[in-house]
C-alpha atoms as a PDB file:
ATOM      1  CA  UNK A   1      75.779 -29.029  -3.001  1.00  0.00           C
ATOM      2  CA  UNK A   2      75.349 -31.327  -5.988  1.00  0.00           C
ATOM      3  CA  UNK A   3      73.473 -33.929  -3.550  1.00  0.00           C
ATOM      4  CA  UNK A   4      70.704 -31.733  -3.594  1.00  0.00           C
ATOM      5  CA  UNK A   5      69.993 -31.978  -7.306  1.00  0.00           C
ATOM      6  CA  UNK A   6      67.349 -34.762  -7.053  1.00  0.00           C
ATOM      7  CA  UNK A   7      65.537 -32.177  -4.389  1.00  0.00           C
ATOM      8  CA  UNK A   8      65.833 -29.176  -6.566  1.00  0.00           C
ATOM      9  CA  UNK A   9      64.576 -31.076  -9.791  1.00  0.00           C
ATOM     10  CA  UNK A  10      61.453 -31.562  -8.022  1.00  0.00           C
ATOM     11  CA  UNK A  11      60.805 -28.087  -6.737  1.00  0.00           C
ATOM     12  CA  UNK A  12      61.221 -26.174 -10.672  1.00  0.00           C
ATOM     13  CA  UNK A  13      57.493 -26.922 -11.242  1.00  0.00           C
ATOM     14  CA  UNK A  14      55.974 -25.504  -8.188  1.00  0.00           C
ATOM     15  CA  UNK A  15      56.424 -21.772  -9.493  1.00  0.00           C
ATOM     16  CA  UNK A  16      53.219 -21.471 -12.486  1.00  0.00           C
ATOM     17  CA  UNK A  17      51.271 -17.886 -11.984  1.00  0.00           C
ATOM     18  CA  UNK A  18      47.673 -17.935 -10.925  1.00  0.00           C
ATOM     19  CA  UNK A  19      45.945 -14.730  -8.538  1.00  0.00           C
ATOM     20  CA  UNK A  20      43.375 -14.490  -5.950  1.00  0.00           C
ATOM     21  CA  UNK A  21      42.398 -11.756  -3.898  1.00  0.00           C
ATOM     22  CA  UNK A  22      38.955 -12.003  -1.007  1.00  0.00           C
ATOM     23  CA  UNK A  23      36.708  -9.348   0.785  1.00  0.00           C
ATOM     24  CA  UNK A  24      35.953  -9.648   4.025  1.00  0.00           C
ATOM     25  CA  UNK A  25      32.821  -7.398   5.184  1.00  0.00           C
ATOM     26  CA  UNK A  26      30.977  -4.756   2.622  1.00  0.00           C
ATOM     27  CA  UNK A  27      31.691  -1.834   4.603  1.00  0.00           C
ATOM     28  CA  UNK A  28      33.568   0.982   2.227  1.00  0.00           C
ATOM     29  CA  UNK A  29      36.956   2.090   3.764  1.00  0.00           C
ATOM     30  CA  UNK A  30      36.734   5.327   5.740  1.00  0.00           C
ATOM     31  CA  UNK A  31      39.671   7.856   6.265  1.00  0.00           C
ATOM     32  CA  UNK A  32      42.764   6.044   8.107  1.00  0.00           C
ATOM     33  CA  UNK A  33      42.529   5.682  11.669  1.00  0.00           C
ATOM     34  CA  UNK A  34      44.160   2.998  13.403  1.00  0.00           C
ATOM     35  CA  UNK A  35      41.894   0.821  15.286  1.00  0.00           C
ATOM     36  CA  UNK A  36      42.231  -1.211  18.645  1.00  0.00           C
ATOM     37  CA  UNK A  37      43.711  -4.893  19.728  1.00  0.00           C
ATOM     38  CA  UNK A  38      42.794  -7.198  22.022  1.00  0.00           C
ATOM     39  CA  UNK A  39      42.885  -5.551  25.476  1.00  0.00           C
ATOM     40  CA  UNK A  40      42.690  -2.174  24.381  1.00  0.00           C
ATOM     41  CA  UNK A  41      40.026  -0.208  26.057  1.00  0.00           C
ATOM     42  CA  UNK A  42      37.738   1.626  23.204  1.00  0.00           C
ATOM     43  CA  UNK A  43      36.909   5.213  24.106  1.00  0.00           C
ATOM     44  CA  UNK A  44      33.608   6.265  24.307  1.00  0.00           C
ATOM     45  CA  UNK A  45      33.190   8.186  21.180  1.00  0.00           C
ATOM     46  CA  UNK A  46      34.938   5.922  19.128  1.00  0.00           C
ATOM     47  CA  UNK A  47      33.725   5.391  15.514  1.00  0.00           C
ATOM     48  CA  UNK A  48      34.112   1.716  14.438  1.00  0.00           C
ATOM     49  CA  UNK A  49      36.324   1.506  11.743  1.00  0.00           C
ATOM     50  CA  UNK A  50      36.654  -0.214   8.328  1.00  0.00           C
ATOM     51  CA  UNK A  51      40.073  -1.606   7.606  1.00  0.00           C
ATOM     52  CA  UNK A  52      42.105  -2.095   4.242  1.00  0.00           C
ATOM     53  CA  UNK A  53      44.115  -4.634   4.407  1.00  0.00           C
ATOM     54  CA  UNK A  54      46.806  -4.936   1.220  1.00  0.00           C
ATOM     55  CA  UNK A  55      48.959  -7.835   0.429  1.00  0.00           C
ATOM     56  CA  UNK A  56      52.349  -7.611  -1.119  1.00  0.00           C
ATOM     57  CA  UNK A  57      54.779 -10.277  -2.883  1.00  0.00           C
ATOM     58  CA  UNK A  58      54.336 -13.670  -4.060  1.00  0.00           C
ATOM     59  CA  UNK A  59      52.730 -16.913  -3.922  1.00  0.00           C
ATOM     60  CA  UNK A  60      52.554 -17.340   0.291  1.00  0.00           C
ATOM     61  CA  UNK A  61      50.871 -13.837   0.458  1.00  0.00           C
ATOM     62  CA  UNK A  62      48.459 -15.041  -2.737  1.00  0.00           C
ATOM     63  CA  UNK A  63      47.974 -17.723  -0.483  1.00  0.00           C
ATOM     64  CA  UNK A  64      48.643 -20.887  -3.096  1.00  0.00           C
ATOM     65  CA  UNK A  65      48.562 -23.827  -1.354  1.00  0.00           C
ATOM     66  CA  UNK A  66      45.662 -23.781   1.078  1.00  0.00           C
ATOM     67  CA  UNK A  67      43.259 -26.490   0.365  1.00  0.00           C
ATOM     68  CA  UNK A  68      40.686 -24.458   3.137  1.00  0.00           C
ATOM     69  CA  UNK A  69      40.467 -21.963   0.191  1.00  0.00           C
ATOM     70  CA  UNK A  70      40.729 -19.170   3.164  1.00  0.00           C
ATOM     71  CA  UNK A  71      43.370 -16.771   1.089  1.00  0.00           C
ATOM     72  CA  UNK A  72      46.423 -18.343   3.590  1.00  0.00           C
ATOM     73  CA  UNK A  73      47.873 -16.380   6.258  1.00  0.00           C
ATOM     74  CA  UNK A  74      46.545 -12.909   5.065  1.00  0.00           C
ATOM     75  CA  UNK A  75      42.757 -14.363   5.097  1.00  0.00           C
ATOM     76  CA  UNK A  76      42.794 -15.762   8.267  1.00  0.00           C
ATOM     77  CA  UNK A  77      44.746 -12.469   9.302  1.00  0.00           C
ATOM     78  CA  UNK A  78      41.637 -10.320   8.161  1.00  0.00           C
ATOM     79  CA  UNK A  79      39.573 -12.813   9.743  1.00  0.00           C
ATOM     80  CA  UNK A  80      41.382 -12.010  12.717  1.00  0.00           C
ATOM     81  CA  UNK A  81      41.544  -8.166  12.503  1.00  0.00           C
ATOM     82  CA  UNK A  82      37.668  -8.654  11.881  1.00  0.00           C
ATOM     83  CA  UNK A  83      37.042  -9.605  15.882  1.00  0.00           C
ATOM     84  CA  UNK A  84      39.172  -6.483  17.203  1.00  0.00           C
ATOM     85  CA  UNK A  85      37.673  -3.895  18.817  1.00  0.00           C
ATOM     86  CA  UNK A  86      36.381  -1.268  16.964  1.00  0.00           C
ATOM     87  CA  UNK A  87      36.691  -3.013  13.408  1.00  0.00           C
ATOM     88  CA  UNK A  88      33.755  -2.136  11.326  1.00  0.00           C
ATOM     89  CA  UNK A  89      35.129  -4.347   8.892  1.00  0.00           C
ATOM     90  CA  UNK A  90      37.998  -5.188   6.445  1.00  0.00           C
ATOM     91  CA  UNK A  91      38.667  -5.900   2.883  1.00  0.00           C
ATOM     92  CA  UNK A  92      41.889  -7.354   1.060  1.00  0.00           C
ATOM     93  CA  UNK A  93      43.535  -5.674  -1.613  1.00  0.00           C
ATOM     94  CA  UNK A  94      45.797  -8.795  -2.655  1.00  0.00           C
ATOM     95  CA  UNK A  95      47.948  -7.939  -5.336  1.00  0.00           C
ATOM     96  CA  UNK A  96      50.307 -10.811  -4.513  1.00  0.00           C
ATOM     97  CA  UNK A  97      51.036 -13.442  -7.118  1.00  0.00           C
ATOM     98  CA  UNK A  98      52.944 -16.608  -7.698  1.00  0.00           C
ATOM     99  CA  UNK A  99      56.412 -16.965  -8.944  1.00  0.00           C
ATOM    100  CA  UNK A 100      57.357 -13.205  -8.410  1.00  0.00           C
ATOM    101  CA  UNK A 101      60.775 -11.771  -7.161  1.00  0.00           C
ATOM    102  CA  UNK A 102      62.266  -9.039  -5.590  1.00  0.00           C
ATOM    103  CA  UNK A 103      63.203  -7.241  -9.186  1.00  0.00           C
ATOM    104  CA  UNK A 104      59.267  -7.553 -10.376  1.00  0.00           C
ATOM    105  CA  UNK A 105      57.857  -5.750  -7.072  1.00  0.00           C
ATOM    106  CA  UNK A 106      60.288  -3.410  -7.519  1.00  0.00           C
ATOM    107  CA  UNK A 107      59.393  -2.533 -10.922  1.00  0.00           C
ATOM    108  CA  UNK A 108      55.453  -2.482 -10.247  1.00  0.00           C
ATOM    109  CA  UNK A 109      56.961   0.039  -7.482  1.00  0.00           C
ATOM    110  CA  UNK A 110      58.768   2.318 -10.319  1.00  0.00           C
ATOM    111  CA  UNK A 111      55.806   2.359 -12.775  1.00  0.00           C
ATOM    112  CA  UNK A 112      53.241   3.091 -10.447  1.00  0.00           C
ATOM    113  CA  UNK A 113      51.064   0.034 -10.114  1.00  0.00           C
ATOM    114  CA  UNK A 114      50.745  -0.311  -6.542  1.00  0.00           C
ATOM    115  CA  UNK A 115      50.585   3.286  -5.531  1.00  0.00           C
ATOM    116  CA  UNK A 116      46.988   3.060  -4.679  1.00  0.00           C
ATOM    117  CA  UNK A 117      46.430  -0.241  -3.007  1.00  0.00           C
ATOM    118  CA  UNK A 118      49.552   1.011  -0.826  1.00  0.00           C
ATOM    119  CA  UNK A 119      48.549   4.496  -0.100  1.00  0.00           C
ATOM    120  CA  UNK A 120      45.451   3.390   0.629  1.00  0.00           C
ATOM    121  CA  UNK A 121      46.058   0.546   3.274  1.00  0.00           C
ATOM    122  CA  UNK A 122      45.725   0.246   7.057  1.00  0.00           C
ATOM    123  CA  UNK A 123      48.090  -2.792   6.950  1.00  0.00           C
ATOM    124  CA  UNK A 124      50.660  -3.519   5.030  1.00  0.00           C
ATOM    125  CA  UNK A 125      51.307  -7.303   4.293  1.00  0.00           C
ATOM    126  CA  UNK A 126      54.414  -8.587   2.534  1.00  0.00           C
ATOM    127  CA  UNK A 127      56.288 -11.615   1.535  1.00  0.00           C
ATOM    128  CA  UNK A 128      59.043 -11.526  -1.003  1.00  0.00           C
ATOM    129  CA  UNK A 129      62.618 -13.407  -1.638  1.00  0.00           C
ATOM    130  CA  UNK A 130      61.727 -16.792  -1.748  1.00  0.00           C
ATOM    131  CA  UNK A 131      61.555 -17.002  -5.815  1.00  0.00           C
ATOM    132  CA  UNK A 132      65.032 -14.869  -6.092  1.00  0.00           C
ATOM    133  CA  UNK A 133      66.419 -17.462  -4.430  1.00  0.00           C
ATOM    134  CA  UNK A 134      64.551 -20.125  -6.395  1.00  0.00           C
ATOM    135  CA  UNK A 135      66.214 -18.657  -9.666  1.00  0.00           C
ATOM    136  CA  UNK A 136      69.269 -19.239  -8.504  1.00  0.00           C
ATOM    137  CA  UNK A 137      68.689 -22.893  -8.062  1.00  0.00           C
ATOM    138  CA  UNK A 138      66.939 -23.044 -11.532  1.00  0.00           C
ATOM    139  CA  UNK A 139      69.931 -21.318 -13.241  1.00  0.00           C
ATOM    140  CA  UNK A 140      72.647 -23.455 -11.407  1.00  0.00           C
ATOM    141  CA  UNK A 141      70.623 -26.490 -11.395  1.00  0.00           C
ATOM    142  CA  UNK A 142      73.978 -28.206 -12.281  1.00  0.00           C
ATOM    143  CA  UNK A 143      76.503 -26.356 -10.335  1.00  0.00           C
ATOM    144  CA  UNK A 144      75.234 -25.148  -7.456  1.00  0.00           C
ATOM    145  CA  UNK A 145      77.149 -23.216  -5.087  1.00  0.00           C
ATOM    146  CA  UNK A 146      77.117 -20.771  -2.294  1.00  0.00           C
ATOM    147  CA  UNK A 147      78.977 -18.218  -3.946  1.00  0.00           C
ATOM    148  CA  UNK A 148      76.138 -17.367  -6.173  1.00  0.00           C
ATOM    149  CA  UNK A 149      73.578 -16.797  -3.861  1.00  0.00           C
ATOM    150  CA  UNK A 150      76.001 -14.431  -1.425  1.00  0.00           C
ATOM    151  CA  UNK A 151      76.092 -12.742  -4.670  1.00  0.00           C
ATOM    152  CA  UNK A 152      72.304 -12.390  -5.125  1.00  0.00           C
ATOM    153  CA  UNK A 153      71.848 -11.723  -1.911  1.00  0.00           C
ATOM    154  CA  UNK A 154      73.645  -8.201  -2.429  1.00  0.00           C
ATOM    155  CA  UNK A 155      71.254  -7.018  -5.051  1.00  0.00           C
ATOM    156  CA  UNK A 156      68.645  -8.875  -3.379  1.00  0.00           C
ATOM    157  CA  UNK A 157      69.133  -6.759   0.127  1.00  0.00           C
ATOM    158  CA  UNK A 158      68.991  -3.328  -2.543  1.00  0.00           C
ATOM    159  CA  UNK A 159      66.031  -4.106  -3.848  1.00  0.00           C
ATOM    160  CA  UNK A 160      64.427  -4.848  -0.503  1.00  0.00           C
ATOM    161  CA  UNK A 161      65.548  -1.393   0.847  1.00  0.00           C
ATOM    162  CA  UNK A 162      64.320   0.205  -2.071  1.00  0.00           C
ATOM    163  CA  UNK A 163      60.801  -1.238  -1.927  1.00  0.00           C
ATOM    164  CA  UNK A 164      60.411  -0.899   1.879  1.00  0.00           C
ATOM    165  CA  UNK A 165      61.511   3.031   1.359  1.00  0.00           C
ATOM    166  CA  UNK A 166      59.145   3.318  -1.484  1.00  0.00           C
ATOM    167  CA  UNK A 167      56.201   1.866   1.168  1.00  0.00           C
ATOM    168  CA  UNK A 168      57.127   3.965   3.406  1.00  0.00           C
ATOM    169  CA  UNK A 169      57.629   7.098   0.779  1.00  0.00           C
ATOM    170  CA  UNK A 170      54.014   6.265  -0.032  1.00  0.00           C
ATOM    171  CA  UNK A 171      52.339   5.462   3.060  1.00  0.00           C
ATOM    172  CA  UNK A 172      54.747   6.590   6.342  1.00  0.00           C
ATOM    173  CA  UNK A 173      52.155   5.175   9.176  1.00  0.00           C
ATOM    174  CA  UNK A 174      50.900   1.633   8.410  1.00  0.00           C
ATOM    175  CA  UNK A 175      51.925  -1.257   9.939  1.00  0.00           C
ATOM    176  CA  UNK A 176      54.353  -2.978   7.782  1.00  0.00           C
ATOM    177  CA  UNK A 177      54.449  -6.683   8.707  1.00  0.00           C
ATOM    178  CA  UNK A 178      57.016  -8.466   6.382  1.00  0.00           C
ATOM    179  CA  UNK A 179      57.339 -12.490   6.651  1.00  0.00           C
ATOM    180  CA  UNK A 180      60.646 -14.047   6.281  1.00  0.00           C
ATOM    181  CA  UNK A 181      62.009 -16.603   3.965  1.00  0.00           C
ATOM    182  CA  UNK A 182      62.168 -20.912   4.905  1.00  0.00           C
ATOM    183  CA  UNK A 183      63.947 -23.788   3.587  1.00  0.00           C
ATOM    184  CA  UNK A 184      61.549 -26.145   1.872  1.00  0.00           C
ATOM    185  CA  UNK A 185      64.275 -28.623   1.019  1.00  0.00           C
ATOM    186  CA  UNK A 186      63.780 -29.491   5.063  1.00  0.00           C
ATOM    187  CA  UNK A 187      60.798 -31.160   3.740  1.00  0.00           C
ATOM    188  CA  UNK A 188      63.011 -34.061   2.073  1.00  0.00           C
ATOM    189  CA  UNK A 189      66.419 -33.970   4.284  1.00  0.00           C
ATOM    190  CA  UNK A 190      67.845 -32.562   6.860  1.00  0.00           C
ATOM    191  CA  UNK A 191      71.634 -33.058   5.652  1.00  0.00           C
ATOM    192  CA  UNK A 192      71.297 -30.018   3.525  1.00  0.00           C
ATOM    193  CA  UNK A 193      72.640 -27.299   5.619  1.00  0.00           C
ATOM    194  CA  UNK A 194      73.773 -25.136   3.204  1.00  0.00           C
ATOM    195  CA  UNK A 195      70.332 -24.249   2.113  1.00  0.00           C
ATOM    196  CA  UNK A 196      69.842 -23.257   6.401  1.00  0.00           C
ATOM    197  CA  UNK A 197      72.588 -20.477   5.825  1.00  0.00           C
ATOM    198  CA  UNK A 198      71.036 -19.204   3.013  1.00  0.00           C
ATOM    199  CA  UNK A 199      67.520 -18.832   4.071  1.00  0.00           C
ATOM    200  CA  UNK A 200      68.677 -17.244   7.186  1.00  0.00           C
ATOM    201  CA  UNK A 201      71.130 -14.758   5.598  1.00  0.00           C
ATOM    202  CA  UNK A 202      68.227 -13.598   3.769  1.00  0.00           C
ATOM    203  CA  UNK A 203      65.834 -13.407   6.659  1.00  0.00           C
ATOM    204  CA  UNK A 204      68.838 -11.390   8.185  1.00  0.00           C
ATOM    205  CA  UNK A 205      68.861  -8.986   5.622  1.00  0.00           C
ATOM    206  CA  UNK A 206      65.101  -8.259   5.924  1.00  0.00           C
ATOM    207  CA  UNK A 207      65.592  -8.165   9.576  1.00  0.00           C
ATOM    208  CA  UNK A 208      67.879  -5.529   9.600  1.00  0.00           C
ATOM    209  CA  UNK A 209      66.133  -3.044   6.953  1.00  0.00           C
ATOM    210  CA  UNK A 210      63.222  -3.042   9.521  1.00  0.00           C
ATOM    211  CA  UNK A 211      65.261  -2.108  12.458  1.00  0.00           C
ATOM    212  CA  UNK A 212      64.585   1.007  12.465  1.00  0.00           C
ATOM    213  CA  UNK A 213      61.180   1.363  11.942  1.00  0.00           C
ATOM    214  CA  UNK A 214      58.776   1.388  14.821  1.00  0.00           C
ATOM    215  CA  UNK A 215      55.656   0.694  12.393  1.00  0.00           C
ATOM    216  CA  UNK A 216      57.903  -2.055  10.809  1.00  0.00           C
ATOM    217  CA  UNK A 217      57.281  -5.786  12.213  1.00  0.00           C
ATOM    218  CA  UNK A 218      59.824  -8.961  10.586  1.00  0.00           C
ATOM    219  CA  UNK A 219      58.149 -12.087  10.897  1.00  0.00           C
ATOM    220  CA  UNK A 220      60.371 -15.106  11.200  1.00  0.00           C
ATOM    221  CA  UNK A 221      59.024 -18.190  10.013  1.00  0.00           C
ATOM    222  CA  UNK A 222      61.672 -21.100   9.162  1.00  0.00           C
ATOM    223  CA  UNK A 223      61.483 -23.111  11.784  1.00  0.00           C
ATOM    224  CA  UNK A 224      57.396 -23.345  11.351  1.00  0.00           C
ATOM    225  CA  UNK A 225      58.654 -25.350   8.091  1.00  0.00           C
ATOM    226  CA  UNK A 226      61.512 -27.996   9.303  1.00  0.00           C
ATOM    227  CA  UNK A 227      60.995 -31.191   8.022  1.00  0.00           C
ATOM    228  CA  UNK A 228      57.113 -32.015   7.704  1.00  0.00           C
ATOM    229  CA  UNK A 229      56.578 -33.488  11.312  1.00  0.00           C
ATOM    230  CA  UNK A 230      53.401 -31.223  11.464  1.00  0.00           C
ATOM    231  CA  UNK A 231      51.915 -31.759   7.999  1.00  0.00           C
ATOM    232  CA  UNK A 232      52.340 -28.016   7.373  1.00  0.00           C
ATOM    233  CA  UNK A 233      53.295 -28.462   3.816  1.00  0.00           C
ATOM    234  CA  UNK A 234      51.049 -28.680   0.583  1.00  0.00           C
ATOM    235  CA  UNK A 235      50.821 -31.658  -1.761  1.00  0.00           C
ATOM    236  CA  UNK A 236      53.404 -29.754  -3.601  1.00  0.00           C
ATOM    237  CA  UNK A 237      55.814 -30.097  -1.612  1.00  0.00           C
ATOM    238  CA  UNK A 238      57.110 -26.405  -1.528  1.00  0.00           C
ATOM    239  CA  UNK A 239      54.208 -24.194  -0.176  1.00  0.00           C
ATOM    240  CA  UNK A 240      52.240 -24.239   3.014  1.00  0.00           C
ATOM    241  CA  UNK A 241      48.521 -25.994   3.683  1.00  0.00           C
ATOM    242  CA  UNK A 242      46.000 -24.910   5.826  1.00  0.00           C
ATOM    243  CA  UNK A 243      47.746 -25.731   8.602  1.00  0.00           C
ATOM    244  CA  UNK A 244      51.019 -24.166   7.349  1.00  0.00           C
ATOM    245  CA  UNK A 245      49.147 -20.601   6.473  1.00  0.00           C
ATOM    246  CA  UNK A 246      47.095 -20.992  10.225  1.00  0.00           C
ATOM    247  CA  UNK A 247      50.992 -21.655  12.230  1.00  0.00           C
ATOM    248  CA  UNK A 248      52.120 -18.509  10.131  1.00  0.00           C
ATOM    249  CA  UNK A 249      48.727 -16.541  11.407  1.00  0.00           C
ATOM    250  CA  UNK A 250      49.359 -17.476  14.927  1.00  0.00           C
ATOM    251  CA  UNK A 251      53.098 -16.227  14.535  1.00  0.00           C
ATOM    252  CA  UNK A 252      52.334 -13.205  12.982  1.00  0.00           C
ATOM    253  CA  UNK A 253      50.146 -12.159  15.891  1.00  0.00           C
ATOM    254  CA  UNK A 254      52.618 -13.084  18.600  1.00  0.00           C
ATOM    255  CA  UNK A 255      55.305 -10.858  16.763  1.00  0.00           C
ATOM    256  CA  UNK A 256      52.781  -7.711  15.996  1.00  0.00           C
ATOM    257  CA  UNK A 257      52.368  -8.229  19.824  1.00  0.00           C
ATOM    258  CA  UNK A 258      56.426  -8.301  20.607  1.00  0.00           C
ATOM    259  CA  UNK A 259      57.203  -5.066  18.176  1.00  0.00           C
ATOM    260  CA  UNK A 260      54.563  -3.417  19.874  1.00  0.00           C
ATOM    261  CA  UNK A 261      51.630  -3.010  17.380  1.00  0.00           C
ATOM    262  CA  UNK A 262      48.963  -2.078  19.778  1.00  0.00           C
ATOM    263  CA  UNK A 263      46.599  -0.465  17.207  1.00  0.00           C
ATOM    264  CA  UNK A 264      45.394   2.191  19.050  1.00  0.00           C
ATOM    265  CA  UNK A 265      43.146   5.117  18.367  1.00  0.00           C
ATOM    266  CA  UNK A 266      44.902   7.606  16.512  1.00  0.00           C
ATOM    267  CA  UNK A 267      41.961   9.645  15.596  1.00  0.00           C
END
């Protein structure tokens, strides 16, 4: 592990805080009713819809990185969502912001700060993990090893469960689409396998909280990041571009497709 160290110097500095959030359409949200997808026939009397769209997690749901300035995967989602059937219109309630772990949503869970954008949404968008495992690279700069993030993964996989049973505790019927962890260190070698194990044993343990959960889609994304063969990363090395954010938008369709997120009428 200590060959990494040159890599890992160079990703402490991508973590600073900044926020964005964007509104797509003026329409006001109307009571929750699921709307339709592409090939879904619209019934007659069907009342086009407004959609609430809310954003959960850190910077890749904040959307730092795209130089497009199109809020990253969840704007071009909405943008998406916006062409459906039946969509009046949508709006983003992004409460997403760089540099935040697992332990922070959790805690904005417990003291009631996101009780309303949840509650509220139509879709639930998440991404969260990436900076818990971050802080373990930061603390061990100098002794890295795979012990301590087996350890963190433990609390991390609590504190996961916990938040997706809050969501749901809050809001049982939403789509829940959570995106998965990648490696960035890809971006400089490829001899750094280690770092492949740990991404994925994360991803696992997001996977498998969602099991259950027929509302509940896992996104994986990792191999949309390998290396830099597709010039999906940002100058900084660490989050996506543009063309990162639209690959993850594309994915995140074809997997609300394969869990079976229809969106039909439920009205």
């Amino acid at each position: 592990m200590k060959r990494i160290l040159y890599i890992v110097v160079l990703t402490t500095v991508v973590l600073a805080g900044c926020s964005s959030s964007f509104i797509f359409g003026n329409d006001e949200a109307v009571p929750r009713q699921q709307t339709a997808f592409a090939g879904y026939q619209v019934p007659p009397n069907f009342i086009p819809q407004a959609l609430i769209i809310t954003a959960l997690g850190d910077s890749l749901s904040q959307g730092v990185g795209d130089e497009e300035n199109r809020g990253g995967y969840v704007g071009r989602l909405t943008s998406e969502m916006r062409d459906w059937p039946g969509v009046r219109g949508a709006a983003i309630e992004n409460t997403a912001k760089r540099g935040r772990r697992s332990d922070q949503l959790l805690s904005m869970f417990q003291k009631g700060e996101l009780t309303g954008p949840v509650t509220e949404a139509d879709y639930i968008l998440m991404t969260i993990g990436g900076n818990d495992i971050m802080r373990i690279v930061k603390r061990d700069l100098f002794n890295l090893n795979l012990d301590a993030f087996s350890e963190e993964l433990l609390l991390y996989e609590n504190r996961y469960e916990n938040i997706y049973s809050t969501i749901r505790s809050m809001n049982p019927n939403a789509p829940l689409i959570m995106v998965g962890v990648y490696n960035p260190f890809s971006l400089i070698t490829d001899e750094i396998q280690e770092f492949d194990e740990i991404m994925a044993a994360y991803n696992g343990a997001m996977e498998e909280t969602l099991a259950e959960d027929p509302q509940a889609c896992f996104v994986p994304v990792m191999d949309l990041f390998e290396g830099n063969d597709n010039l999906v990363y940002h100058t900084d090395f660490f989050h996506p571009n543009g063309k990162g954010y639209e690959l993850m938008t594309e994915r995140i369709l074809e997997r609300m497709g394969e869990c079976g997120l229809t969106f039909e009428d439920r009205g």
